[in-house]
Protein backbone atom coordinates (compact mmCIF):
# COMPACT_ATOMS: atom_id res chain seq x y z
CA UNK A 1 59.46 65.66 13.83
CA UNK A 2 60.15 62.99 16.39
CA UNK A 3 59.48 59.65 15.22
CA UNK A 4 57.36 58.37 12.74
CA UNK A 5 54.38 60.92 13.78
CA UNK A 6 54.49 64.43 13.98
CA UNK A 7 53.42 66.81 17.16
CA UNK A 8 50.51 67.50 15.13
CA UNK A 9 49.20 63.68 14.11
CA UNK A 10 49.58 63.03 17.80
CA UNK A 11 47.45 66.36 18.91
CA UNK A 12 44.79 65.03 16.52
CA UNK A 13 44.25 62.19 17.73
CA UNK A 14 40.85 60.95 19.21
CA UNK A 15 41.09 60.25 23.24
CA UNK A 16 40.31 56.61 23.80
CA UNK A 17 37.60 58.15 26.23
CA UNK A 18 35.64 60.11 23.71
CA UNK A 19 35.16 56.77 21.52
CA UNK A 20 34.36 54.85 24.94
CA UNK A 21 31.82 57.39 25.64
CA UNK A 22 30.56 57.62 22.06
CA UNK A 23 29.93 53.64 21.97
CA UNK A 24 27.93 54.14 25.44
CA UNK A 25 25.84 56.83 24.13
CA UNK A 26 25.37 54.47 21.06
CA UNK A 27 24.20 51.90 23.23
CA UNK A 28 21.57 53.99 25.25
CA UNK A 29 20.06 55.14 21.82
CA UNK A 30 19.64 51.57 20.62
CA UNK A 31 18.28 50.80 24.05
CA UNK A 32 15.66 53.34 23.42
CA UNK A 33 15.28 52.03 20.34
CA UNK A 34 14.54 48.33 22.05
CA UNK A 35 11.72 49.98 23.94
CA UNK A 36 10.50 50.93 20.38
CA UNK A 37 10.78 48.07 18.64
CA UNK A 38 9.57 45.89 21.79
CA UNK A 39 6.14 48.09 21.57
CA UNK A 40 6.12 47.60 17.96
CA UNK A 41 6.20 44.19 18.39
CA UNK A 42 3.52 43.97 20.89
CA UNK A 43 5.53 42.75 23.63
CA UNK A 44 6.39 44.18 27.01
CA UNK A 45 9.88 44.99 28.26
CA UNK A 46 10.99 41.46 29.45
CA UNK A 47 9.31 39.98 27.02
CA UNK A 48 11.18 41.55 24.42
CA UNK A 49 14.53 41.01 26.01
CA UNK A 50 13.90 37.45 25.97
CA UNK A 51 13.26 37.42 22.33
CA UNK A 52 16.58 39.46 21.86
CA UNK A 53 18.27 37.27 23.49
CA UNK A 54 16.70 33.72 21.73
CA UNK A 55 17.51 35.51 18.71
CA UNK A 56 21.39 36.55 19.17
CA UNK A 57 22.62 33.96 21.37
CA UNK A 58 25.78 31.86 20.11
CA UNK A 59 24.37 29.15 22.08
CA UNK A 60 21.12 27.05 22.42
CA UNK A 61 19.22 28.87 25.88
CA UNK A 62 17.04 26.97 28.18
CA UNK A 63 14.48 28.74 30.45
CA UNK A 64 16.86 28.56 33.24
CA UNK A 65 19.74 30.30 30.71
CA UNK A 66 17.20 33.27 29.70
CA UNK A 67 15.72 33.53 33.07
CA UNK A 68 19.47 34.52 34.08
CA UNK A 69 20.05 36.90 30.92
CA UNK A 70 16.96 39.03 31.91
CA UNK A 71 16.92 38.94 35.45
CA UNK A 72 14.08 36.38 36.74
CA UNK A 73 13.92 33.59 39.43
CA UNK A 74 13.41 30.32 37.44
CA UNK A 75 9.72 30.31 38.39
CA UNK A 76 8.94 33.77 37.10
CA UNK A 77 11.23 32.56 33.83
CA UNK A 78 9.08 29.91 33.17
CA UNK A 79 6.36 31.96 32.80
CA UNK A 80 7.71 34.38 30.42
CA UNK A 81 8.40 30.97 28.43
CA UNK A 82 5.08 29.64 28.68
CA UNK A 83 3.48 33.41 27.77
CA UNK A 84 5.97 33.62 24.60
CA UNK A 85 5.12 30.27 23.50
CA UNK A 86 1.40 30.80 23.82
CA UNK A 87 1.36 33.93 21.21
CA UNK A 88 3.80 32.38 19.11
CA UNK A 89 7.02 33.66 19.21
CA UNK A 90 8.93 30.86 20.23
CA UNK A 91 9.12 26.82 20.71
CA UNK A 92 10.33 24.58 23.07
CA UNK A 93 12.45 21.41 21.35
CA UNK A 94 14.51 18.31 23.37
CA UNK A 95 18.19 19.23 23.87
CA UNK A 96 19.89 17.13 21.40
CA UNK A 97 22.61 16.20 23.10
CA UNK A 98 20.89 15.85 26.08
CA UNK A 99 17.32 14.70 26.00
CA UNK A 100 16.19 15.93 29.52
CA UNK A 101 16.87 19.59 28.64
CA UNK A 102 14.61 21.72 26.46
CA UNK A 103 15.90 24.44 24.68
CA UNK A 104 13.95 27.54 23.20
CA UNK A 105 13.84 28.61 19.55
CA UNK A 106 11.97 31.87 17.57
CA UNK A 107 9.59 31.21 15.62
CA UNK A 108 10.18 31.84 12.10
CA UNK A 109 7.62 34.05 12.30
CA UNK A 110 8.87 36.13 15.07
CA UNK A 111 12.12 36.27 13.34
CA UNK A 112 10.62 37.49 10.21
CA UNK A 113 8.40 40.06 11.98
CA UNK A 114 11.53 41.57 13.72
CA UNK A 115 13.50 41.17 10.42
CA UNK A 116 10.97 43.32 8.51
CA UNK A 117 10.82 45.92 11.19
CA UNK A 118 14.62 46.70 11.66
CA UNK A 119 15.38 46.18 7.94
CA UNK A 120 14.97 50.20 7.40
CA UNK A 121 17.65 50.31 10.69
CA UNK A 122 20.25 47.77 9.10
CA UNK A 123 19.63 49.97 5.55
CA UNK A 124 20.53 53.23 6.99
CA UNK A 125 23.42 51.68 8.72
CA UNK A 126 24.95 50.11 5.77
CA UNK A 127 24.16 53.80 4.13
CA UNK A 128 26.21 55.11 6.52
CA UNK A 129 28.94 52.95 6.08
CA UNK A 130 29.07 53.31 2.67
CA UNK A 131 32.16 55.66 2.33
CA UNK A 132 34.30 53.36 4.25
CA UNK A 133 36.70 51.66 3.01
CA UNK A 134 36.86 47.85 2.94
CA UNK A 135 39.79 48.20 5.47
CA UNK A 136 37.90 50.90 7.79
CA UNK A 137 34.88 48.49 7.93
CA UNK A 138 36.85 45.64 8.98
CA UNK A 139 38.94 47.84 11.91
CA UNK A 140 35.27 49.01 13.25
CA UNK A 141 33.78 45.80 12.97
CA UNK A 142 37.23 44.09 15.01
CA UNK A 143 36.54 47.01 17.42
CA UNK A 144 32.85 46.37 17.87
CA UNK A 145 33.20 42.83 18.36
CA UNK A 146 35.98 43.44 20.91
CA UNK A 147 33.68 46.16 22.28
CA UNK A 148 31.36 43.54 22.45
CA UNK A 149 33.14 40.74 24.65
CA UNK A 150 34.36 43.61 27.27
CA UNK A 151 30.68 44.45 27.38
CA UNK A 152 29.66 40.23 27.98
CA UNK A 153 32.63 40.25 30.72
CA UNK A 154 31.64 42.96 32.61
CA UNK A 155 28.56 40.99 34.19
CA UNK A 156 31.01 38.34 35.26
CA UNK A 157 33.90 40.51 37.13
CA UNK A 158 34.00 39.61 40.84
CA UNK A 159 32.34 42.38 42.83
CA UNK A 160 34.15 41.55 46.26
CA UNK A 161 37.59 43.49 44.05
CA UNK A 162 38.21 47.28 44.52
CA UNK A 163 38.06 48.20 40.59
CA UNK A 164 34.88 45.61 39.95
CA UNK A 165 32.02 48.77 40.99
CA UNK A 166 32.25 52.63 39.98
CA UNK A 167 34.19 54.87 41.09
CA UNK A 168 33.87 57.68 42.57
CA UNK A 169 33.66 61.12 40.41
CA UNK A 170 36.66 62.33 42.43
CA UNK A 171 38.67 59.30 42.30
CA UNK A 172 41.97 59.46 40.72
CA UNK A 173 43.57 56.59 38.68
CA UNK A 174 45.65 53.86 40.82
CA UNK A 175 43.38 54.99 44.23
């Protein structure tokens, strides 16, 4: 033994690359599991988007804001507003801090219909994470939150630098 780990504890590790790759195949199921729940909901692919995105946002979104988040000129984002607010699912209130802005809020309703259709979702998941420990729970939550912000970054690298696109499959590190 050389250190404090043995040949073998370093042989079993996990590559960083197999958990990267695990997270991204994590996130393409729950992708397909957005189209799901969007057509559950009623609500077409942008429309649903824009609801996930009222609904986890840290901060207050305008229809400029959530036009940006899903990909839509501020025209087109208005519409999306106006067709959300029409069946419900969300409402338009004065900023207040500043009183020319309007900001966009579920609907209680909406929140409680998507609630009551992930709830079997969040139940199997906290199933699953049953036989962690208190300790383990808190290292993969720090991870997925960390996960989380390198995910929110990535839309806001500069793509005029080398590394900010894909590389090439026969690309070696440093090139």
């Amino acid at each position: 033994m050389t250190g404090p780990e043995s040949e073998h504890d370093v042989e079993q590790r996990t590559p960083p690359a197999d958990v990267s790759w695990a997270l991204h195949r994590m996130m393409v199921a729950a992708a397909v599991m957005d189209v799901t729940l969007g057509q559950r909901l009623g609500l077409n692919s942008a429309d649903y988007q824009a609801m996930k995105h009222l609904m986890t946002s840290e901060d207050p979104l305008g229809t400029v804001e959530l036009g940006a988040l899903v990909g839509l000129t501020s025209g087109s984002a208005t519409g999306l507003v106006d067709r959300l607010e029409h069946a419900g699912h969300l409402v338009r209130h004065r900023d207040p801090h500043d009183r020319r802005r309007l900001i966009l809020q579920p609907t209680s309703e909406a929140i409680e219909r998507v609630r009551s259709e992930i709830q079997p979702l969040i139940d199997r998941l906290d199933e699953l994470l049953a036989p962690y420990s208190n300790g383990e729970r808190e290292l993969l939550a720090r991870f997925l939150h960390d996960a989380t912000d390198v995910y929110r970054s990535y839309d806001r690298r500069d793509p005029t630098k080398k590394d900010a696109g894909p590389r090439s499959a026969d690309a070696l590190p440093g090139e």
